[in-house]
PDB file of N, CA and C in Angstrom:
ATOM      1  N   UNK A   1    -143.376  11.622  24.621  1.00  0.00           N
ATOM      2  CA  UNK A   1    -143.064  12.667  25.552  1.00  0.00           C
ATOM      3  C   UNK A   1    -141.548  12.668  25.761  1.00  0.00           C
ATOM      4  N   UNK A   2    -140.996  13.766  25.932  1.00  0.00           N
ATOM      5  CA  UNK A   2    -139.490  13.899  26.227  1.00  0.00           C
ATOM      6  C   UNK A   2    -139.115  15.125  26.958  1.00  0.00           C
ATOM      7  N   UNK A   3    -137.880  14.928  27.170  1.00  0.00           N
ATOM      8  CA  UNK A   3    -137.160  16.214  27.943  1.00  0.00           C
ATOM      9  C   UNK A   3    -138.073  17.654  27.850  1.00  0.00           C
ATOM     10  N   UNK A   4    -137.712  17.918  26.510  1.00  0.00           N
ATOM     11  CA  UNK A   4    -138.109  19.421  25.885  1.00  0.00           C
ATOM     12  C   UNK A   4    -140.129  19.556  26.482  1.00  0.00           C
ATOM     13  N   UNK A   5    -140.620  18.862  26.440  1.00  0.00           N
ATOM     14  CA  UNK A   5    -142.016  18.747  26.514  1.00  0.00           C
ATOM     15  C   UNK A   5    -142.291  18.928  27.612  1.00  0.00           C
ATOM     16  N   UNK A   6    -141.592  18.410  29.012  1.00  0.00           N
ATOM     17  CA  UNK A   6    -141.501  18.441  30.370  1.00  0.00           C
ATOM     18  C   UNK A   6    -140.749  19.812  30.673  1.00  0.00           C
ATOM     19  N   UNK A   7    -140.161  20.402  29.865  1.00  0.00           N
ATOM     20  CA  UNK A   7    -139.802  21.465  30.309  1.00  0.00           C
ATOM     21  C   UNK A   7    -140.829  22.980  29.897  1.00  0.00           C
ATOM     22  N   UNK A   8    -141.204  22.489  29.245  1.00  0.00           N
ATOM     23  CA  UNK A   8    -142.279  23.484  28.005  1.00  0.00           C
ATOM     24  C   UNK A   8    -143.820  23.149  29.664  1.00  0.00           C
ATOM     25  N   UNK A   9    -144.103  21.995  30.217  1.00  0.00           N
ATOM     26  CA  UNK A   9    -145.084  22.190  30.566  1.00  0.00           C
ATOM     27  C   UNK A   9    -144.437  22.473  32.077  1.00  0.00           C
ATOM     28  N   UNK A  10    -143.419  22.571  32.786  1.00  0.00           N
ATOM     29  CA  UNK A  10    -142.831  22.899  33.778  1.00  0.00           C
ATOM     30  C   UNK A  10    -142.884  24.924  34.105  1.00  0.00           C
ATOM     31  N   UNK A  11    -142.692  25.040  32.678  1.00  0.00           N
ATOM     32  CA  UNK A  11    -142.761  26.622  33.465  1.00  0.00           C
ATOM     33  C   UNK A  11    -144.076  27.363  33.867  1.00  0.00           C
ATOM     34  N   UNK A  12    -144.122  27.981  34.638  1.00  0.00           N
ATOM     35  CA  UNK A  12    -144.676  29.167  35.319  1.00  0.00           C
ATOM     36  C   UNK A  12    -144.847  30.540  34.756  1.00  0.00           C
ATOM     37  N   UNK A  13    -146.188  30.855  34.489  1.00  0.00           N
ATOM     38  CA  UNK A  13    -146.529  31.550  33.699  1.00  0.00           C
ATOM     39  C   UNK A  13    -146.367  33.186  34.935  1.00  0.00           C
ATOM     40  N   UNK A  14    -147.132  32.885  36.071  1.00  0.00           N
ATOM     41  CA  UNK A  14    -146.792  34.166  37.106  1.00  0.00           C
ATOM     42  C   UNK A  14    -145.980  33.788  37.723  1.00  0.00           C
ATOM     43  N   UNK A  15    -145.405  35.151  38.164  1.00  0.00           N
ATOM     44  CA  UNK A  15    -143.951  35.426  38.824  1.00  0.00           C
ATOM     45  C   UNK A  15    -144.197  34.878  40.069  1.00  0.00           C
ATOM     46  N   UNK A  16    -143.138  33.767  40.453  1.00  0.00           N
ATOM     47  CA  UNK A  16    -143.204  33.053  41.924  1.00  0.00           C
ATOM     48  C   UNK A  16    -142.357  34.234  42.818  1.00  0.00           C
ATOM     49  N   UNK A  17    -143.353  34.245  44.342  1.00  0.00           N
ATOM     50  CA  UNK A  17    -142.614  35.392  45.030  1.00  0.00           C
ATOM     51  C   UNK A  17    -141.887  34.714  46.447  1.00  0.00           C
ATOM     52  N   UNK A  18    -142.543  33.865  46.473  1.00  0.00           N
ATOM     53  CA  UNK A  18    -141.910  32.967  47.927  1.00  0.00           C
ATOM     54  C   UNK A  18    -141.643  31.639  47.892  1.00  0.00           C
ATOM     55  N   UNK A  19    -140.853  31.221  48.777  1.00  0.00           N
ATOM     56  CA  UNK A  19    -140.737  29.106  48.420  1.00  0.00           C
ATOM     57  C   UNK A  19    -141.933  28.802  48.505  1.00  0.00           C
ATOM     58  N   UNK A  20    -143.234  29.238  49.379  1.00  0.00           N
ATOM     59  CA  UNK A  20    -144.331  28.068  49.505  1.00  0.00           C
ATOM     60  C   UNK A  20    -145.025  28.076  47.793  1.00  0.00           C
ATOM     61  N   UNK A  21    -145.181  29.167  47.092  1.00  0.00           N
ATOM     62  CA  UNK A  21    -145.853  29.360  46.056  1.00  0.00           C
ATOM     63  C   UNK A  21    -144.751  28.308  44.825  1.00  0.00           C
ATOM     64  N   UNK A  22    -143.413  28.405  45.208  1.00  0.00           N
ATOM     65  CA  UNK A  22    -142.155  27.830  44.304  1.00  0.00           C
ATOM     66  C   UNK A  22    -142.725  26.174  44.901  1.00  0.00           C
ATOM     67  N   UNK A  23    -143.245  25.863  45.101  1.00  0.00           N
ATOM     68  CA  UNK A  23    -143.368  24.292  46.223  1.00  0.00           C
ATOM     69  C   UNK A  23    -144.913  24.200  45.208  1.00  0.00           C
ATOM     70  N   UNK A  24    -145.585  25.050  45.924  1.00  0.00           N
ATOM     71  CA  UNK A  24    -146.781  24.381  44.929  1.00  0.00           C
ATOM     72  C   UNK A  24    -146.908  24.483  43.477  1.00  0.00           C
ATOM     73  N   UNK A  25    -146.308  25.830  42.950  1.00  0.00           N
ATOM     74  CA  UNK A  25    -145.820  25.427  41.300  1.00  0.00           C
ATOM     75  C   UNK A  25    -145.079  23.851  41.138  1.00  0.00           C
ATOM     76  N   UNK A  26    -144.397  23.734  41.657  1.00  0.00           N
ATOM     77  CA  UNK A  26    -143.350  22.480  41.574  1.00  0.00           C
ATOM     78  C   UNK A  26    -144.775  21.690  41.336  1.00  0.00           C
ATOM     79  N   UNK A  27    -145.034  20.919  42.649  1.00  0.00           N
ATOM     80  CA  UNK A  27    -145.851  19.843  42.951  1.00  0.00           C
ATOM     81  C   UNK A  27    -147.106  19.963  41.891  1.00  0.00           C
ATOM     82  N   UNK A  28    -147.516  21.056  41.441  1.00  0.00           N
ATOM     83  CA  UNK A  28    -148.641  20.777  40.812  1.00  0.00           C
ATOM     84  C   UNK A  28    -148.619  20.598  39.259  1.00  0.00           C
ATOM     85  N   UNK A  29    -147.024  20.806  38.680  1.00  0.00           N
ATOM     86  CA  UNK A  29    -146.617  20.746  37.275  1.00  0.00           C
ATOM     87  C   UNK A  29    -146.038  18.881  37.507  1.00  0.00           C
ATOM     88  N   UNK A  30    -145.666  18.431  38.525  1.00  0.00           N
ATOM     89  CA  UNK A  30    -144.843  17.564  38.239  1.00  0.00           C
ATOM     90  C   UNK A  30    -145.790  16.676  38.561  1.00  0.00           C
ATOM     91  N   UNK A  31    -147.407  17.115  39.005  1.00  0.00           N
ATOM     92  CA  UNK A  31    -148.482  15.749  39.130  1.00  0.00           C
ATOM     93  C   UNK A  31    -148.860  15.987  37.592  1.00  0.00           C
ATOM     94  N   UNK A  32    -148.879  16.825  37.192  1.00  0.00           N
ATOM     95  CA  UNK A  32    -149.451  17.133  36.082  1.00  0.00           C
ATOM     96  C   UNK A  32    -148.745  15.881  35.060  1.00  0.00           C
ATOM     97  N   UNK A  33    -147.378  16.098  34.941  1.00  0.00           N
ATOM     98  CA  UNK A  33    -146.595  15.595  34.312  1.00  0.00           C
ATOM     99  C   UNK A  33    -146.243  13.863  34.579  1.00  0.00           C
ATOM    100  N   UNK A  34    -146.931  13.890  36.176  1.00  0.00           N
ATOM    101  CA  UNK A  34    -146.779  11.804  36.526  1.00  0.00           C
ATOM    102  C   UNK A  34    -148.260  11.329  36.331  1.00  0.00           C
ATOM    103  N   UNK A  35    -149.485  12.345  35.791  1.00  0.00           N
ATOM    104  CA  UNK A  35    -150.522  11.446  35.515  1.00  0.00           C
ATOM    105  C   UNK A  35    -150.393  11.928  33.686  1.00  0.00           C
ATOM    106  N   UNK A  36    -150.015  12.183  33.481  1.00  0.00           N
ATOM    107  CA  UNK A  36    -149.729  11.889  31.566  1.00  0.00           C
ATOM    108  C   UNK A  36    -149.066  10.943  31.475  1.00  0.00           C
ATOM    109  N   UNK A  37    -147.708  10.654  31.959  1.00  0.00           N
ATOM    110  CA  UNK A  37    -146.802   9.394  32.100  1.00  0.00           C
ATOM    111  C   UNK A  37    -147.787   8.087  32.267  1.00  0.00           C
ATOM    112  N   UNK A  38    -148.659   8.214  33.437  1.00  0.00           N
ATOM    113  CA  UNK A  38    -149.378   7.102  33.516  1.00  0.00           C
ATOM    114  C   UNK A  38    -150.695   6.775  32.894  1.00  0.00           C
ATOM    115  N   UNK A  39    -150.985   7.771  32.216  1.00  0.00           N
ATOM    116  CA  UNK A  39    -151.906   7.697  30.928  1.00  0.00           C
ATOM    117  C   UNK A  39    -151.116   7.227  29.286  1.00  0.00           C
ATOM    118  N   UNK A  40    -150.310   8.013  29.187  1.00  0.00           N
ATOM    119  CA  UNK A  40    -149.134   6.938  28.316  1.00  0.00           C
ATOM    120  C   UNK A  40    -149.010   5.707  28.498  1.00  0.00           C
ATOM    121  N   UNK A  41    -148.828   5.013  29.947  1.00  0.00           N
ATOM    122  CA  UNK A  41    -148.197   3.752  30.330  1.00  0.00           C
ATOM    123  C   UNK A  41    -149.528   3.035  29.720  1.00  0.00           C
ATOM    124  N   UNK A  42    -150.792   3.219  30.732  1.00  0.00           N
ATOM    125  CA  UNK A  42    -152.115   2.608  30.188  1.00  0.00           C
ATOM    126  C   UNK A  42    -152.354   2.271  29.020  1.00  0.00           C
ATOM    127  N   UNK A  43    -152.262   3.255  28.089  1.00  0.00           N
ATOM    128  CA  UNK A  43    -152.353   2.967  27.005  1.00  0.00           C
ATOM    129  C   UNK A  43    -151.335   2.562  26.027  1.00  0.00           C
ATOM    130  N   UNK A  44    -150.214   2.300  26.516  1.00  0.00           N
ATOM    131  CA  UNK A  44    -149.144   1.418  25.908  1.00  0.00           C
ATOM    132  C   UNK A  44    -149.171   0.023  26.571  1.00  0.00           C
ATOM    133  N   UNK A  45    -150.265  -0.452  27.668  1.00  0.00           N
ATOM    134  CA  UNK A  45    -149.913  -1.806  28.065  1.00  0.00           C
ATOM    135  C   UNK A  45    -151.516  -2.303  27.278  1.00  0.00           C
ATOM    136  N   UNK A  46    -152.581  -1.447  27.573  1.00  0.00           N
ATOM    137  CA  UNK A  46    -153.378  -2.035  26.576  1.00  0.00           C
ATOM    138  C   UNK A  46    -153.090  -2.362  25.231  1.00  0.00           C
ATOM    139  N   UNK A  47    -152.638  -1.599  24.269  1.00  0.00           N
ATOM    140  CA  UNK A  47    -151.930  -1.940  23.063  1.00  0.00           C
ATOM    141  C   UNK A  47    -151.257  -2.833  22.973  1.00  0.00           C
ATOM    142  N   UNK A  48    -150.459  -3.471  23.695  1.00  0.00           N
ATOM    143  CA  UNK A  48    -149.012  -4.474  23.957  1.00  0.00           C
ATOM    144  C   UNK A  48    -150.235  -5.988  24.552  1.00  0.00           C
ATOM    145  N   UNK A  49    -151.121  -5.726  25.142  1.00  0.00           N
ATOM    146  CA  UNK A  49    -151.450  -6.759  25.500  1.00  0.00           C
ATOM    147  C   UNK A  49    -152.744  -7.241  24.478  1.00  0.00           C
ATOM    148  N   UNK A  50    -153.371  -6.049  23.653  1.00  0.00           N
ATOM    149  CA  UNK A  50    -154.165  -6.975  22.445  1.00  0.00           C
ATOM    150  C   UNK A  50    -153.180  -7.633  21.279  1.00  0.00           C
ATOM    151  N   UNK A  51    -151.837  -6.741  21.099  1.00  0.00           N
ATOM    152  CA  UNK A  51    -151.010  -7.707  19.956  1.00  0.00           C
ATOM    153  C   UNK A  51    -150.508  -9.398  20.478  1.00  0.00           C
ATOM    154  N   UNK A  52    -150.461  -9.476  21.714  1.00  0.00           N
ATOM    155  CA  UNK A  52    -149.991 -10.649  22.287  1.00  0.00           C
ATOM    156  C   UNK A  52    -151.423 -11.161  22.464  1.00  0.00           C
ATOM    157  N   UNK A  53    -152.332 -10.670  22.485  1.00  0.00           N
ATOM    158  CA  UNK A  53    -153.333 -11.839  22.856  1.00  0.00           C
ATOM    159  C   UNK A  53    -153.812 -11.976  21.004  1.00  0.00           C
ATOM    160  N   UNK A  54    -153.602 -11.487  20.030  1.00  0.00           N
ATOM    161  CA  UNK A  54    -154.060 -12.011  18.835  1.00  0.00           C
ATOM    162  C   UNK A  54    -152.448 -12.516  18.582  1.00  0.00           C
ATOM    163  N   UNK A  55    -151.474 -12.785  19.283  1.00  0.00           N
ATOM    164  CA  UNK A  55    -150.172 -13.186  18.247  1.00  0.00           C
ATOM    165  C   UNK A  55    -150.522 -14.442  18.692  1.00  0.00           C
ATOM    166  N   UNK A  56    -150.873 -14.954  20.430  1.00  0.00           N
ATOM    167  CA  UNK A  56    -150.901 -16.489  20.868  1.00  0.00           C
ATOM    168  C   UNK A  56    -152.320 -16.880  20.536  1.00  0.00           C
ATOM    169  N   UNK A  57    -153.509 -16.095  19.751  1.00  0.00           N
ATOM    170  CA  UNK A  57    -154.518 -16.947  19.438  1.00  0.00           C
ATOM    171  C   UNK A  57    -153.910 -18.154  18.513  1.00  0.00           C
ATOM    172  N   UNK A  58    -154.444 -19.583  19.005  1.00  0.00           N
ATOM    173  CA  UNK A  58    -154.145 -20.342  18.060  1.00  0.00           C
ATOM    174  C   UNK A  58    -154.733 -20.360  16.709  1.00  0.00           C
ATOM    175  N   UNK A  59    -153.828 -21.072  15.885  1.00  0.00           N
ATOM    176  CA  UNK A  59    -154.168 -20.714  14.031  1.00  0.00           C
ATOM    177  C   UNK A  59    -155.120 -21.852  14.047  1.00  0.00           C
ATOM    178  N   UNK A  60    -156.294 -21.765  13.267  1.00  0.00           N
ATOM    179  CA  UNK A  60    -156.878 -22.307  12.518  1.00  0.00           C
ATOM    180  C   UNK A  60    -156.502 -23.048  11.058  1.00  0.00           C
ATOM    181  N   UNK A  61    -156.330 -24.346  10.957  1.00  0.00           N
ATOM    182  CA  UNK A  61    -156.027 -24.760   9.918  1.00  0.00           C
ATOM    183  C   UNK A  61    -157.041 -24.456   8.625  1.00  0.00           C
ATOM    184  N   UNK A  62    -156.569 -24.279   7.604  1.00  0.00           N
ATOM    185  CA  UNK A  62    -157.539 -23.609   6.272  1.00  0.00           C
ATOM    186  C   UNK A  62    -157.365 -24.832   5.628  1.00  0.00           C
ATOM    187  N   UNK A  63    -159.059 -25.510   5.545  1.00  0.00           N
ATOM    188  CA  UNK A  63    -159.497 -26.222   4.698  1.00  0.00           C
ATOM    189  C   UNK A  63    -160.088 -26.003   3.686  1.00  0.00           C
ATOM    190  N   UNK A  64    -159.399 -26.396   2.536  1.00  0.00           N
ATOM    191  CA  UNK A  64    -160.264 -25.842   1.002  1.00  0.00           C
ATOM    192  C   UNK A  64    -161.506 -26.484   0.840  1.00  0.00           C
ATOM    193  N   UNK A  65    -162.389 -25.580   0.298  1.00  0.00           N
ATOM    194  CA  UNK A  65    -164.225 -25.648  -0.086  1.00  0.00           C
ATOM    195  C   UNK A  65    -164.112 -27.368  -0.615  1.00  0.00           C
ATOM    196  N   UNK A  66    -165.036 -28.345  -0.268  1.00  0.00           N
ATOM    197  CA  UNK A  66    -164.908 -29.235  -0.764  1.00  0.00           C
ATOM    198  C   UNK A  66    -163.760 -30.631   0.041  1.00  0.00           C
ATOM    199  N   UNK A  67    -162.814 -30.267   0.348  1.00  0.00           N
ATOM    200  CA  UNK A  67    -161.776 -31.006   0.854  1.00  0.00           C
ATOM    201  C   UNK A  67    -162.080 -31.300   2.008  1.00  0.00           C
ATOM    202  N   UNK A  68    -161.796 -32.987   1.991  1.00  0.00           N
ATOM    203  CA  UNK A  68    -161.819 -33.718   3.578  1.00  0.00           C
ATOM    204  C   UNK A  68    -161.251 -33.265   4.817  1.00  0.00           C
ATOM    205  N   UNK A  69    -161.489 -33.250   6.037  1.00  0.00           N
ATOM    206  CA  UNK A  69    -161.206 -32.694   7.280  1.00  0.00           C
ATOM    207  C   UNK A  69    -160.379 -33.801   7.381  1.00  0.00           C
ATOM    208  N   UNK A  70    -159.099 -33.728   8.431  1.00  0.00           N
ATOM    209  CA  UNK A  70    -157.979 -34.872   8.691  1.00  0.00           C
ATOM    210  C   UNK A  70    -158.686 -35.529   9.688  1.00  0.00           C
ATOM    211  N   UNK A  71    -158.748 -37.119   9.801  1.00  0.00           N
ATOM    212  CA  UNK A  71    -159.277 -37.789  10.648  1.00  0.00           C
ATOM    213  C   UNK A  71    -158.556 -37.321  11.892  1.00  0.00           C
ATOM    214  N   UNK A  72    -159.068 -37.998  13.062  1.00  0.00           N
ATOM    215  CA  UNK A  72    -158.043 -37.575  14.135  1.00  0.00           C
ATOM    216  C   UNK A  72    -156.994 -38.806  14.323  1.00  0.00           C
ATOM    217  N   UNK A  73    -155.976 -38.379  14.388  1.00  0.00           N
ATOM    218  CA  UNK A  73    -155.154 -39.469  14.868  1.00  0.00           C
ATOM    219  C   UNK A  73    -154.365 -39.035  13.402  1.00  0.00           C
ATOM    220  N   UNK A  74    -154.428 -38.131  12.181  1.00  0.00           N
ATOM    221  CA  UNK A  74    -153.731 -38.189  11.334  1.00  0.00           C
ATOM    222  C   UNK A  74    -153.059 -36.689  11.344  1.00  0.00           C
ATOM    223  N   UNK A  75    -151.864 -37.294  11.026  1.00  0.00           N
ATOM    224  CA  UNK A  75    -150.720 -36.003  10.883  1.00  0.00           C
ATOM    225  C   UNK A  75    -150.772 -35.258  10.182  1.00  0.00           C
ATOM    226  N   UNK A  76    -151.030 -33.695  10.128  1.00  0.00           N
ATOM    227  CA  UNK A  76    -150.989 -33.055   9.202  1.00  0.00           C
ATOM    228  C   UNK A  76    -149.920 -31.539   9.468  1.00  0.00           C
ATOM    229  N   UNK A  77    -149.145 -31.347   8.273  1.00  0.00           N
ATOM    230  CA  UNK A  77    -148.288 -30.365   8.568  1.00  0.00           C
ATOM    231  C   UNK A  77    -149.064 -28.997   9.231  1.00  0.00           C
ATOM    232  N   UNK A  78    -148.049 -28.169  10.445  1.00  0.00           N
ATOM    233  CA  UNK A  78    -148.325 -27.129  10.653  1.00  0.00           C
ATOM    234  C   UNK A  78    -148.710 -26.089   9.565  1.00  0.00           C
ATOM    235  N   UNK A  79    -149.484 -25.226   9.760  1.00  0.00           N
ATOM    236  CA  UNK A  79    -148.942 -23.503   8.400  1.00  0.00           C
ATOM    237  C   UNK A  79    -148.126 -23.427   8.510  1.00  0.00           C
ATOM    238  N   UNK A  80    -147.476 -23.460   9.489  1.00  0.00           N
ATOM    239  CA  UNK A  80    -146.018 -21.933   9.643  1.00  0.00           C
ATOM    240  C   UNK A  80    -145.014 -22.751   8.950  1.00  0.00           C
ATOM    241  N   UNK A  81    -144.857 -23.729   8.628  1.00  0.00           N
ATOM    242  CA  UNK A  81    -143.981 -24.570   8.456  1.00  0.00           C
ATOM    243  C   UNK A  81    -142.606 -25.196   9.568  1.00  0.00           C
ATOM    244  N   UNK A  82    -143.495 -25.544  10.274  1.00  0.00           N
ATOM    245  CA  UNK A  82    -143.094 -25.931  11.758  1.00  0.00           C
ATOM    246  C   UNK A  82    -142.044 -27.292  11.614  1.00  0.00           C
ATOM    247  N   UNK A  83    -141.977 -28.662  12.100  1.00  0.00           N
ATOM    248  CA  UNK A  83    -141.293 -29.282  12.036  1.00  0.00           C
ATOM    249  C   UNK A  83    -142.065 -30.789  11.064  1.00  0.00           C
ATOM    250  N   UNK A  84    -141.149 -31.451  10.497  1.00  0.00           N
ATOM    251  CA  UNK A  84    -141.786 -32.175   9.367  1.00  0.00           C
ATOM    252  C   UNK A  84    -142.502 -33.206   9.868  1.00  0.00           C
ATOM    253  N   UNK A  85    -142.716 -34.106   9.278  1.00  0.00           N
ATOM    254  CA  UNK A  85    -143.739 -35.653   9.745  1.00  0.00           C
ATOM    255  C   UNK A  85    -142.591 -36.500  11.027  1.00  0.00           C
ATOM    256  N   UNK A  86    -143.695 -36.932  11.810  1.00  0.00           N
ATOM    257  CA  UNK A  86    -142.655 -37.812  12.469  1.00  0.00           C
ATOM    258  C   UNK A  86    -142.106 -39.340  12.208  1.00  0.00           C
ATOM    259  N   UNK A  87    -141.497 -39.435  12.200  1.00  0.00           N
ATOM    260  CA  UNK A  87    -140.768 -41.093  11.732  1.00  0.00           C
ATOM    261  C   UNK A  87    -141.521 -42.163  12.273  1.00  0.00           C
ATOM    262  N   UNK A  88    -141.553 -43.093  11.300  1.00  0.00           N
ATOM    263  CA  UNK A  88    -142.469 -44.414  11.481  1.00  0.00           C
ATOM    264  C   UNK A  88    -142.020 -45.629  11.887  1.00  0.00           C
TER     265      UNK A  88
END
């Protein structure tokens, strides 16, 4: 949404003849125009908040078909290639 779009849904199709009619054109284009804004917002914080909730799911390490699971207590590198083994 931008300037040009708010102005395109701002005008008045019949001729305003007095301020009270200029008052309720106003008020009823510019609710018009703060519940789209907040239908935009909604649906830009839902969007924003499923990419962050699948970016901090934690990774699953990929074990190949066949291959031993790491005991616990044994070090095994991150995926991402995070920081190396720790010193002994």
């Amino acid at each position: 949404m931008n300037l040009g779009f708010v102005a395109l849904v701002l005008r008045v199709s019949a001729p305003v003849l007095s301020t009270r009619q200029a008052i309720e054109a106003l008020a009823s284009k510019l609710g018009a125009v703060a519940l789209l804004l907040g239908a935009f917002h909604l649906a830009n914080v839902l969007v924003l908040s499923r990419v962050r909730r699948r970016r901090t799911a934690p990774a699953r390490p990929h074990i190949p078909h066949g291959a031993a699971a790491p005991q616990a207590g044994q070090w095994t590198a991150p995926p991402y290639g995070g920081p190396t083994a720790p010193y002994a």
